[in-house]
PDB file of N, CA and C in Angstrom:
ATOM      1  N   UNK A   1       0.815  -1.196   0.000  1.00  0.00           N
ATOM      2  CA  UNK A   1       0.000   0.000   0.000  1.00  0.00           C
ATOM      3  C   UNK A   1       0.861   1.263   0.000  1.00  0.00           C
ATOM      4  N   UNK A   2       2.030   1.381   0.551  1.00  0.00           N
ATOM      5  CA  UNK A   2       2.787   2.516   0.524  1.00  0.00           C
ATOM      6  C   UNK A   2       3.643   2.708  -0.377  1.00  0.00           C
ATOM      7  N   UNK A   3       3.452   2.027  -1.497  1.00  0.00           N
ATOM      8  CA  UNK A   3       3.899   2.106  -2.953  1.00  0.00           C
ATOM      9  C   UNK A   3       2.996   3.193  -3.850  1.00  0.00           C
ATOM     10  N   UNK A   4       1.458   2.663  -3.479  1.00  0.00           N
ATOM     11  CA  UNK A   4       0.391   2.767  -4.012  1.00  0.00           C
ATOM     12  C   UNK A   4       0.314   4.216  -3.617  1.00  0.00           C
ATOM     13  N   UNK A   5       0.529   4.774  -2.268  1.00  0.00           N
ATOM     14  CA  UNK A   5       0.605   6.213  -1.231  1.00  0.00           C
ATOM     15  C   UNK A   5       1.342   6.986  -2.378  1.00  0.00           C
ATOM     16  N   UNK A   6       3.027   6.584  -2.597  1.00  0.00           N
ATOM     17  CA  UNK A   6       3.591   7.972  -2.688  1.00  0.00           C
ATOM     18  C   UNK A   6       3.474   7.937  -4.320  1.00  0.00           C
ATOM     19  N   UNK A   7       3.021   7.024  -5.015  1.00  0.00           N
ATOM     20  CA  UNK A   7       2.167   6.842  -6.426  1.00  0.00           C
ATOM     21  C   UNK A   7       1.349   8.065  -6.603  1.00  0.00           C
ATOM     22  N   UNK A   8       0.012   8.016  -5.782  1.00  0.00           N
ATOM     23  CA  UNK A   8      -0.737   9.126  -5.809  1.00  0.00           C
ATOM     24  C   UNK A   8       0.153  10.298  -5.310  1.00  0.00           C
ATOM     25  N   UNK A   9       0.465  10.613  -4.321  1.00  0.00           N
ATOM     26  CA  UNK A   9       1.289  11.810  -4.196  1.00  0.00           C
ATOM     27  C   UNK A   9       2.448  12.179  -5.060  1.00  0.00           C
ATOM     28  N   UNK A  10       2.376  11.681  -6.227  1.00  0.00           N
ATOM     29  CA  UNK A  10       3.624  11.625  -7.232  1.00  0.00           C
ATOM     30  C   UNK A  10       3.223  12.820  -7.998  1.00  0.00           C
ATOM     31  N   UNK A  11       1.701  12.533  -8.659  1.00  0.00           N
ATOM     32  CA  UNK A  11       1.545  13.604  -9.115  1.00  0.00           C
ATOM     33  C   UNK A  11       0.699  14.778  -8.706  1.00  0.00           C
ATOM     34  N   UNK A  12       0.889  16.265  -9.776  1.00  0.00           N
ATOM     35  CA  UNK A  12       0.589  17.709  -8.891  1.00  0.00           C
ATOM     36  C   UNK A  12      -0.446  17.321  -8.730  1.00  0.00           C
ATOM     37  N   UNK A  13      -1.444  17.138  -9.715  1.00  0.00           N
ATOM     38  CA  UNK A  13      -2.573  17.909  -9.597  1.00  0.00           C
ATOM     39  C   UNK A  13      -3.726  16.685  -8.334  1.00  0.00           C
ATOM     40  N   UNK A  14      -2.876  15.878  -7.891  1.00  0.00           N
ATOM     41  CA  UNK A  14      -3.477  15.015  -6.984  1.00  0.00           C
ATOM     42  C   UNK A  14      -3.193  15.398  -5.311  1.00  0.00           C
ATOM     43  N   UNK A  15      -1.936  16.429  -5.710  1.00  0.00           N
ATOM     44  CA  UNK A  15      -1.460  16.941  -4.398  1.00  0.00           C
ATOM     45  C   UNK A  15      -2.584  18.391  -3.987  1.00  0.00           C
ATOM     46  N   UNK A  16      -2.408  18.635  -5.151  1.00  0.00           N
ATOM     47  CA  UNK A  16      -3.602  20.169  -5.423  1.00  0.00           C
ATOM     48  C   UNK A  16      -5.083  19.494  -4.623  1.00  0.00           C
ATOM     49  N   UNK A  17      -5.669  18.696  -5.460  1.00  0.00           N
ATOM     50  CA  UNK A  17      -6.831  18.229  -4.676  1.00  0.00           C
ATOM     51  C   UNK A  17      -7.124  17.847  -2.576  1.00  0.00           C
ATOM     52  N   UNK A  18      -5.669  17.313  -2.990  1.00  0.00           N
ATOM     53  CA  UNK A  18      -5.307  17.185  -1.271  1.00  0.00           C
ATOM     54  C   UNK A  18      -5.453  18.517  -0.542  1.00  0.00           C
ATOM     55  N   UNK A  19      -4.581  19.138  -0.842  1.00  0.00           N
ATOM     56  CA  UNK A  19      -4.480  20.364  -0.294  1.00  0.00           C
ATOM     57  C   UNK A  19      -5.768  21.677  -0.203  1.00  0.00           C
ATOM     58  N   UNK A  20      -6.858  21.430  -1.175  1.00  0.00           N
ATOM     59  CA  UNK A  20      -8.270  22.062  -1.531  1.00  0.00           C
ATOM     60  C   UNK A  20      -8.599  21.352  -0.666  1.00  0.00           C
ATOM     61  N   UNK A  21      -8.860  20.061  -0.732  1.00  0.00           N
ATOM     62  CA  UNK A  21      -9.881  19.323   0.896  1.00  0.00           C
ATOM     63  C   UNK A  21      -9.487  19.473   2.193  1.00  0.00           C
ATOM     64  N   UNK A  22      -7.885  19.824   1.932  1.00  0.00           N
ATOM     65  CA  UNK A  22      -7.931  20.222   3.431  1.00  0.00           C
ATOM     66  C   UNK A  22      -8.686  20.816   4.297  1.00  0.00           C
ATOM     67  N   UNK A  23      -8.738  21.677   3.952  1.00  0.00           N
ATOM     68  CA  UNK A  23      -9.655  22.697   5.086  1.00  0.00           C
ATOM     69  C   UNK A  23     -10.950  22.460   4.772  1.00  0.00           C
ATOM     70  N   UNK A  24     -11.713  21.825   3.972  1.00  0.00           N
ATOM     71  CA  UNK A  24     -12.898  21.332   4.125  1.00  0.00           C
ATOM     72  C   UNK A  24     -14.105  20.283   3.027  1.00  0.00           C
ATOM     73  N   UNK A  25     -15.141  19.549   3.490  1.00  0.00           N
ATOM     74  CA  UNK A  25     -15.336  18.957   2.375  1.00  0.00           C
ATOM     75  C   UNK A  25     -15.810  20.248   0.935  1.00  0.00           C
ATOM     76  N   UNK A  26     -15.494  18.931  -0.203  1.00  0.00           N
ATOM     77  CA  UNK A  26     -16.043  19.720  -1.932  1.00  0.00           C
ATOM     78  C   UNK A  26     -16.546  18.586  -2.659  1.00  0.00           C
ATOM     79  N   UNK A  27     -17.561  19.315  -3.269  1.00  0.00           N
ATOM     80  CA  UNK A  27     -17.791  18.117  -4.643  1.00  0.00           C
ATOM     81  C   UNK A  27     -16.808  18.929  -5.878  1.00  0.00           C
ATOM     82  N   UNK A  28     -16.805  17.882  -6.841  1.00  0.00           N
ATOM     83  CA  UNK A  28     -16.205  17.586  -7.823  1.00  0.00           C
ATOM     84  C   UNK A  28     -16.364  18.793  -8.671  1.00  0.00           C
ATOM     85  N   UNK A  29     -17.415  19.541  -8.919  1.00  0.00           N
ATOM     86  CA  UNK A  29     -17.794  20.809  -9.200  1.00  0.00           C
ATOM     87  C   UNK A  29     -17.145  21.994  -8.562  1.00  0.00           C
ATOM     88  N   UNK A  30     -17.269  22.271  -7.239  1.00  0.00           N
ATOM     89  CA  UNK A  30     -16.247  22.794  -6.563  1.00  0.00           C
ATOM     90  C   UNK A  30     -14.645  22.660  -6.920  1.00  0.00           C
ATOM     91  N   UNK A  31     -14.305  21.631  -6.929  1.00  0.00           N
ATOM     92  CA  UNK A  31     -12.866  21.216  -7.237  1.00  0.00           C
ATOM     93  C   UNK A  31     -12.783  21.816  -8.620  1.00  0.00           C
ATOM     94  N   UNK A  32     -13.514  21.607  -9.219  1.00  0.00           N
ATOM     95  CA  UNK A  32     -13.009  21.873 -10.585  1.00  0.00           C
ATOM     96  C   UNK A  32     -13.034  23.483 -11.215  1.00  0.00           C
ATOM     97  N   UNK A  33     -13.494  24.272  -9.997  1.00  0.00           N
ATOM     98  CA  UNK A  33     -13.734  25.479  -9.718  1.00  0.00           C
ATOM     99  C   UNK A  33     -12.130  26.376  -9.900  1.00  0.00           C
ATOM    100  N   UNK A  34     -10.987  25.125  -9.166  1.00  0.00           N
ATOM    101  CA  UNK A  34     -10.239  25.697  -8.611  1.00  0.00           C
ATOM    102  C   UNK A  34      -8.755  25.027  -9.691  1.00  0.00           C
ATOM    103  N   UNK A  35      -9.230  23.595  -9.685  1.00  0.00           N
ATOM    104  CA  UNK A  35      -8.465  22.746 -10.715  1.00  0.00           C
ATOM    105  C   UNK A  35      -8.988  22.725 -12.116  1.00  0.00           C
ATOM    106  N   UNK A  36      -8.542  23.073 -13.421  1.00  0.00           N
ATOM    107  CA  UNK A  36      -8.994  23.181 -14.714  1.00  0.00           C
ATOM    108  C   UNK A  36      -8.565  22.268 -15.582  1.00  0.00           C
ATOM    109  N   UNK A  37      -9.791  20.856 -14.935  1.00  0.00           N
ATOM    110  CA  UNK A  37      -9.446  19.568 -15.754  1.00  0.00           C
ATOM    111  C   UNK A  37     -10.619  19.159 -15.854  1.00  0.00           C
ATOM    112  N   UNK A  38     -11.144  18.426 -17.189  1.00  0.00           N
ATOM    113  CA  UNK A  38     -11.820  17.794 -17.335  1.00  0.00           C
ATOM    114  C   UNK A  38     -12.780  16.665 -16.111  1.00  0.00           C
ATOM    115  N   UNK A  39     -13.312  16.856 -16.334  1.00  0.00           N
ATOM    116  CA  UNK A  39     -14.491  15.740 -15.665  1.00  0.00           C
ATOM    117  C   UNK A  39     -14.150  14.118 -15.356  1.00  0.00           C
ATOM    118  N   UNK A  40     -13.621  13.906 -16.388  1.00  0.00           N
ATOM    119  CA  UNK A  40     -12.938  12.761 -16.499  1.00  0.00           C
ATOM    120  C   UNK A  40     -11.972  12.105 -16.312  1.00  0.00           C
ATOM    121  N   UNK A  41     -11.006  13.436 -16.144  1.00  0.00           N
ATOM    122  CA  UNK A  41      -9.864  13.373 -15.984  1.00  0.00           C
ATOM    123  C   UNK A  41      -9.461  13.476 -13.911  1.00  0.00           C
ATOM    124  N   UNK A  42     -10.645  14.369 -13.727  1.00  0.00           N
ATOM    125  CA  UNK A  42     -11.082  14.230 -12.202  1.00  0.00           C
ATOM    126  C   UNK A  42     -11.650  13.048 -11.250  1.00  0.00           C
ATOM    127  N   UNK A  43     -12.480  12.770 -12.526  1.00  0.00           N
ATOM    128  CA  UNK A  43     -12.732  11.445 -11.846  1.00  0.00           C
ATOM    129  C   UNK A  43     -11.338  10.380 -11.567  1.00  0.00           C
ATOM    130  N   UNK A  44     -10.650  10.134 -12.514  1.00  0.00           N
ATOM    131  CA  UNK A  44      -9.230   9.544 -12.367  1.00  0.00           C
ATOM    132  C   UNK A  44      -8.617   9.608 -11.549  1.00  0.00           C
ATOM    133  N   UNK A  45      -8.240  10.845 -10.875  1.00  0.00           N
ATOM    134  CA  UNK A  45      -7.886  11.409 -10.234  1.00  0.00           C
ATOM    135  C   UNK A  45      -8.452  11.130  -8.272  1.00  0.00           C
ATOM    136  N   UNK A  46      -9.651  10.899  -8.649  1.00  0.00           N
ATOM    137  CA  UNK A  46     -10.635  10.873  -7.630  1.00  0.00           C
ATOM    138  C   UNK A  46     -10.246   9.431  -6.892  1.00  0.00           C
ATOM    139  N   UNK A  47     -10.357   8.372  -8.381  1.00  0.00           N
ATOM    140  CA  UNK A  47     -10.327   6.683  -8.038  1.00  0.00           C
ATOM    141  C   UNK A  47      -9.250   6.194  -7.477  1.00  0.00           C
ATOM    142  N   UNK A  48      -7.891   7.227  -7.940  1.00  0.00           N
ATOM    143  CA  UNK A  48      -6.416   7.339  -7.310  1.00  0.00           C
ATOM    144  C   UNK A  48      -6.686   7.454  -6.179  1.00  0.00           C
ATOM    145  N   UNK A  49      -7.035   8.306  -5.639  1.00  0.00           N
ATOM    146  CA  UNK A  49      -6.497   9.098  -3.746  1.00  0.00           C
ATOM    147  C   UNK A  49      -8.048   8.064  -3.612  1.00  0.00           C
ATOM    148  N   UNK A  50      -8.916   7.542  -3.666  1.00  0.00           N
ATOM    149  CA  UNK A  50     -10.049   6.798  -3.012  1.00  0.00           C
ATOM    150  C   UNK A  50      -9.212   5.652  -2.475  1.00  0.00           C
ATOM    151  N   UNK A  51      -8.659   5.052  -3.315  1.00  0.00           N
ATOM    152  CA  UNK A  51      -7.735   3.493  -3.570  1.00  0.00           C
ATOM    153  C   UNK A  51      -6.560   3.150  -2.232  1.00  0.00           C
ATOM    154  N   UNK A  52      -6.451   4.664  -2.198  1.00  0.00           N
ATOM    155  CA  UNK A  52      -5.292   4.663  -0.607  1.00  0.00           C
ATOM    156  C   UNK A  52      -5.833   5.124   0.095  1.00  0.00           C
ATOM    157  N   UNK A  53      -7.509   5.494   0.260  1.00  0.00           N
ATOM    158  CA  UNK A  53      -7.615   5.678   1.174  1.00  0.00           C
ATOM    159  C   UNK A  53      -7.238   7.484   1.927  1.00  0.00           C
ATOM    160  N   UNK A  54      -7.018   7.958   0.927  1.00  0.00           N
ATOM    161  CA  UNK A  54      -6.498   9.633   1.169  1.00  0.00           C
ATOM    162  C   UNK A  54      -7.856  10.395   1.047  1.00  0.00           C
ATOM    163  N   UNK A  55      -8.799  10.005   0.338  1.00  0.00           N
ATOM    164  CA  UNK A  55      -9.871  10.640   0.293  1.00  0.00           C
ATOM    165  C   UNK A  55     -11.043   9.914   1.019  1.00  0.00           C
ATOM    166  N   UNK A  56     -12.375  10.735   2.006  1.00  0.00           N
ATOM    167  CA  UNK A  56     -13.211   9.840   1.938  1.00  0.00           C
ATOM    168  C   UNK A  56     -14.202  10.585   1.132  1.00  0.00           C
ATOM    169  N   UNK A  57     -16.025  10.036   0.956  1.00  0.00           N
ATOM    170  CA  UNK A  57     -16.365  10.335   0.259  1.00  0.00           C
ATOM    171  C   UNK A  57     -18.053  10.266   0.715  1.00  0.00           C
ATOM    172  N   UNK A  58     -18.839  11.190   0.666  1.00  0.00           N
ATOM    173  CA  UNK A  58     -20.053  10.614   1.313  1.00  0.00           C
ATOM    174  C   UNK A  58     -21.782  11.390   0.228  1.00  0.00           C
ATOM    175  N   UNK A  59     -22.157  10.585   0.032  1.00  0.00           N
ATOM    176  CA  UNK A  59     -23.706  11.068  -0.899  1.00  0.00           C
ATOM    177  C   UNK A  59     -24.170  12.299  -0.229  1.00  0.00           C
ATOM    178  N   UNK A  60     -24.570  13.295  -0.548  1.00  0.00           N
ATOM    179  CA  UNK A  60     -25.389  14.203   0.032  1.00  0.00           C
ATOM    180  C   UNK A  60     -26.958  14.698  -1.057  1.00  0.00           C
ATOM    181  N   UNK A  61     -27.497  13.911  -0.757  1.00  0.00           N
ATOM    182  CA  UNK A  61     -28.632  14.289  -2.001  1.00  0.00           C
ATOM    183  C   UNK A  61     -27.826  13.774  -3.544  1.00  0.00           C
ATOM    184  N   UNK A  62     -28.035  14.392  -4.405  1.00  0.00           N
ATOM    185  CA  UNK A  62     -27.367  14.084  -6.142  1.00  0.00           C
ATOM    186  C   UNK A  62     -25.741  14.534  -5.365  1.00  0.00           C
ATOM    187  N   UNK A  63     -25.582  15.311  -5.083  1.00  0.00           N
ATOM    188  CA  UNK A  63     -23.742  15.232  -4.654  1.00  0.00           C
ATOM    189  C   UNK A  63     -23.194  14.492  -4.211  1.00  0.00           C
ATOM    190  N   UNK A  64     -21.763  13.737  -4.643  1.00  0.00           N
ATOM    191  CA  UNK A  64     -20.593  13.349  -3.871  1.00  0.00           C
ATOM    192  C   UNK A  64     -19.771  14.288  -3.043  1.00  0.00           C
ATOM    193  N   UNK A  65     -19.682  14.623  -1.969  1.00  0.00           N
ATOM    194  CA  UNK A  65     -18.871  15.295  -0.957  1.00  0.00           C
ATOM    195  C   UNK A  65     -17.717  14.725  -1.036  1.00  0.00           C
ATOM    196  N   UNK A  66     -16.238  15.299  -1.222  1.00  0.00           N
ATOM    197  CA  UNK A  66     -15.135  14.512  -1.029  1.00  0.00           C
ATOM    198  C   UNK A  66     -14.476  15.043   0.617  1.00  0.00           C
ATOM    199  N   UNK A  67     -13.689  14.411   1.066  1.00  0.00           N
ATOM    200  CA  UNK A  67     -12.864  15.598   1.911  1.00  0.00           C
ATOM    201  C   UNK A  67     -11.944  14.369   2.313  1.00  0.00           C
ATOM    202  N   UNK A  68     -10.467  15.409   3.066  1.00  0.00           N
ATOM    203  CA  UNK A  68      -9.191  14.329   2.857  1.00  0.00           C
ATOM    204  C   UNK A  68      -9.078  13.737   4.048  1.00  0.00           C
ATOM    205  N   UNK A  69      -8.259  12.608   4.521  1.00  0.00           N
ATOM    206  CA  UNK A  69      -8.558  11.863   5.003  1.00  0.00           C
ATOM    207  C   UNK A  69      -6.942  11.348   5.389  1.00  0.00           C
ATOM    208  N   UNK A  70      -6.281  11.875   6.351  1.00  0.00           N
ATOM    209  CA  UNK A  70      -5.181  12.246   6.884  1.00  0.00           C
ATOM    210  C   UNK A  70      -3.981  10.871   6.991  1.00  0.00           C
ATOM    211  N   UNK A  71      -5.212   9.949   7.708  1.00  0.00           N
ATOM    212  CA  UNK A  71      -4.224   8.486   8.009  1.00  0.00           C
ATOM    213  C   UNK A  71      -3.275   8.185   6.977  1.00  0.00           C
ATOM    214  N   UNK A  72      -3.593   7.608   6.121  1.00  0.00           N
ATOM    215  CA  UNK A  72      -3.051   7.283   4.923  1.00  0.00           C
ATOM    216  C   UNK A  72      -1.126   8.245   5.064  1.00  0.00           C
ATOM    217  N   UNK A  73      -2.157   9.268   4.893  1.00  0.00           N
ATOM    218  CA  UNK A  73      -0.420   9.795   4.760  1.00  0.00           C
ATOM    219  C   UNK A  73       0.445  10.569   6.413  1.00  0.00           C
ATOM    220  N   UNK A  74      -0.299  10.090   7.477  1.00  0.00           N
ATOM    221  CA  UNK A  74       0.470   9.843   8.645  1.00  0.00           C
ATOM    222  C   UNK A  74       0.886   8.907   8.718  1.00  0.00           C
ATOM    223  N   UNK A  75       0.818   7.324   7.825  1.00  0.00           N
ATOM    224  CA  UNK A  75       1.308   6.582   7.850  1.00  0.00           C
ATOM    225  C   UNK A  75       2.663   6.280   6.694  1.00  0.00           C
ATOM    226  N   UNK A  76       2.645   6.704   5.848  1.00  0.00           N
ATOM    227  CA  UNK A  76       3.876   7.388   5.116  1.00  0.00           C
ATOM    228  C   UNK A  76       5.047   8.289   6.049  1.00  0.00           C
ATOM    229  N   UNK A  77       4.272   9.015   6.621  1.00  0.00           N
ATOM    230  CA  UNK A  77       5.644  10.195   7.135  1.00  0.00           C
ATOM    231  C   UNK A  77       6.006   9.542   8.051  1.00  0.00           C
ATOM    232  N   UNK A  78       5.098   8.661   9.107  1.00  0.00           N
ATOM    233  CA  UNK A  78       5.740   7.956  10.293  1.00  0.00           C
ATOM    234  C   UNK A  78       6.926   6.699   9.539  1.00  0.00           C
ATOM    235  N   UNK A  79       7.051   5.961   8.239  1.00  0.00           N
ATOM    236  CA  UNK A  79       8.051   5.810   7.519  1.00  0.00           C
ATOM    237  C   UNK A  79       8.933   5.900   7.269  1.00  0.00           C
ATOM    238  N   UNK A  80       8.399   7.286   6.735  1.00  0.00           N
ATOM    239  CA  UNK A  80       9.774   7.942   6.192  1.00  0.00           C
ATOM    240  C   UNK A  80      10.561   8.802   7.542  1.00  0.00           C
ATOM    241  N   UNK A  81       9.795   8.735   8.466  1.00  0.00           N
ATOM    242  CA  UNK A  81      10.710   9.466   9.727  1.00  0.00           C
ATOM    243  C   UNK A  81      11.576   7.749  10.171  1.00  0.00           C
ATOM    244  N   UNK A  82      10.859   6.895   9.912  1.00  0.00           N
ATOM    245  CA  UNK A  82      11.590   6.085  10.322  1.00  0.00           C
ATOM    246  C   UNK A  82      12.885   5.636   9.453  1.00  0.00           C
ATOM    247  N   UNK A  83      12.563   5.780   8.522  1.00  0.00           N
ATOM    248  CA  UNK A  83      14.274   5.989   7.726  1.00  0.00           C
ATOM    249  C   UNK A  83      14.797   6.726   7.702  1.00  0.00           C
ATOM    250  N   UNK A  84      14.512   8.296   7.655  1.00  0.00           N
ATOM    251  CA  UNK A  84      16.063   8.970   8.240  1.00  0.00           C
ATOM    252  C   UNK A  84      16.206   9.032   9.642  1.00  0.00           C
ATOM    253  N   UNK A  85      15.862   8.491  10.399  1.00  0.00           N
ATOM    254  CA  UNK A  85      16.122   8.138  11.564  1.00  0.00           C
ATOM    255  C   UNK A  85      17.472   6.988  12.023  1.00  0.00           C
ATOM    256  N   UNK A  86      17.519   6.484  10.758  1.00  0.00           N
ATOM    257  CA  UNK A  86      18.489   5.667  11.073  1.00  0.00           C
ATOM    258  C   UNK A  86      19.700   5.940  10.847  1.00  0.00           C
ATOM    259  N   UNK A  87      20.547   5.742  11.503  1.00  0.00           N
ATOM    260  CA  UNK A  87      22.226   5.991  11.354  1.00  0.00           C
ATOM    261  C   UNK A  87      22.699   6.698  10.180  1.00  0.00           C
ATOM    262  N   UNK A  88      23.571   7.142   9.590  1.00  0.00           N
ATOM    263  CA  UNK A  88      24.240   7.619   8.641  1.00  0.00           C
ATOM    264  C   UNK A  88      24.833   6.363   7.911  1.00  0.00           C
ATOM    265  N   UNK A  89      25.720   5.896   8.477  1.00  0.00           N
ATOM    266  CA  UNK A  89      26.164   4.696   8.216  1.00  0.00           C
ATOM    267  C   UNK A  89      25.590   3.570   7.409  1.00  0.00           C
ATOM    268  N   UNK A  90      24.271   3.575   8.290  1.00  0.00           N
ATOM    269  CA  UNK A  90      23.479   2.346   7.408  1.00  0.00           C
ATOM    270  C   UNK A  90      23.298   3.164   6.060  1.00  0.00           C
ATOM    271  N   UNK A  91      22.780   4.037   5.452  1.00  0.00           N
ATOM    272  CA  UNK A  91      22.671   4.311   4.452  1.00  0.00           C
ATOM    273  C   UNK A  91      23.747   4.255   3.578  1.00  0.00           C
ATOM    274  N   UNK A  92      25.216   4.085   4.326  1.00  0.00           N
ATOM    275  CA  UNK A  92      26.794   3.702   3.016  1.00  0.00           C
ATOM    276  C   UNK A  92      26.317   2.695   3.166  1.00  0.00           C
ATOM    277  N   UNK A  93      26.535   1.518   4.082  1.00  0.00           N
ATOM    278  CA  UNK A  93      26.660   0.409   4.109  1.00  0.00           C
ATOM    279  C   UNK A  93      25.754  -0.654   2.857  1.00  0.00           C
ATOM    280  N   UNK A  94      24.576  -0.088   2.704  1.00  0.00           N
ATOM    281  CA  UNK A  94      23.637  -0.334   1.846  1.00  0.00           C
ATOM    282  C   UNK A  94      23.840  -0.283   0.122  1.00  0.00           C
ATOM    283  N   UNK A  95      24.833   0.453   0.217  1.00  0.00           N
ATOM    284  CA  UNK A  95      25.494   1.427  -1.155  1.00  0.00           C
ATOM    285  C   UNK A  95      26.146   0.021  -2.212  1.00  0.00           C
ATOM    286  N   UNK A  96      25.719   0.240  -3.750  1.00  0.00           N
ATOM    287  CA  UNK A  96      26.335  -0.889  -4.233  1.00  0.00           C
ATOM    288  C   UNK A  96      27.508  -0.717  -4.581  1.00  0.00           C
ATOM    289  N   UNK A  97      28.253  -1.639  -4.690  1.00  0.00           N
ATOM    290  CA  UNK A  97      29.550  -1.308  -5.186  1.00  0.00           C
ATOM    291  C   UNK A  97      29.754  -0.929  -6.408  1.00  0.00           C
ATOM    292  N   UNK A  98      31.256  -0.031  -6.383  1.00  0.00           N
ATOM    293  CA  UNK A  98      31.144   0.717  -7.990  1.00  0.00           C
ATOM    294  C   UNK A  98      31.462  -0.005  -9.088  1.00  0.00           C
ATOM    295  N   UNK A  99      31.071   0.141 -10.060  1.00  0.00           N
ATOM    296  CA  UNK A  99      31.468  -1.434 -10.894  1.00  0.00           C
ATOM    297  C   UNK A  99      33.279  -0.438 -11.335  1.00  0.00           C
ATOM    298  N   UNK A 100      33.911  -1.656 -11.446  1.00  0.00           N
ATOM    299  CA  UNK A 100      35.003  -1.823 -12.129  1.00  0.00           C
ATOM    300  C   UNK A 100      35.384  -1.040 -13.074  1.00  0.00           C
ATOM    301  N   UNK A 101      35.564   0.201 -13.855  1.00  0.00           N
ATOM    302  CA  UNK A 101      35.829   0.974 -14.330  1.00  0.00           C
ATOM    303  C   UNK A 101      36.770   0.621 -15.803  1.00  0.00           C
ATOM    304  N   UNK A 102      37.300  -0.802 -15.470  1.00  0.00           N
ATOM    305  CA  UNK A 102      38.072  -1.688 -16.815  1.00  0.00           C
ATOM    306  C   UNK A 102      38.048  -1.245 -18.095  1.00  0.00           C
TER     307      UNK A 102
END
């Protein structure tokens, strides 16, 4: 799954959406208020961050409400704090050797 995490956070305009739900829920209309992409191309977008779990999502009458959904990527940074956390060292030690230059 944390392949799948920094996948979606790879690209902008998925970080953009993150960052619009932050501060509160939007439908897709809204979003697209702010992001200037196709419908379709949102939806894509949508099925990405649903899949990890970065977005949740709830019916309100004919609307989908999106809004973001934090775990997902507290569980990434608690990760990645856990690898530079580790020694200096381990990160040479890990290092491949240089090939032969012959």
């Amino acid at each position: 799954m944390m392949n799948l995490i920094f996948k979606a956070l790879a690209d902008p305009t998925r970080r953009e959406i993150l960052r619009l739900l932050r501060g509160r829920e939007m439908t897709a209309s809204e979003l697209s208020e702010h992001i200037k992409i196709s419908q379709p191309t949102l939806s894509h977008h949508f099925a990405v961050l649903k899949k990890v779990e970065l977005v949740r999502f709830r019916r309100e009458g004919p609307f989908i409400r999106y809004a973001f959904n934090p775990a997902p990527l507290q569980d990434a940074m608690a990760w990645l704090t856990g690898i530079l956390s580790q020694p200096a060292d381990t990160f040479q030690n890990n290092k491949q050797p240089a090939e032969d230059p012959q």
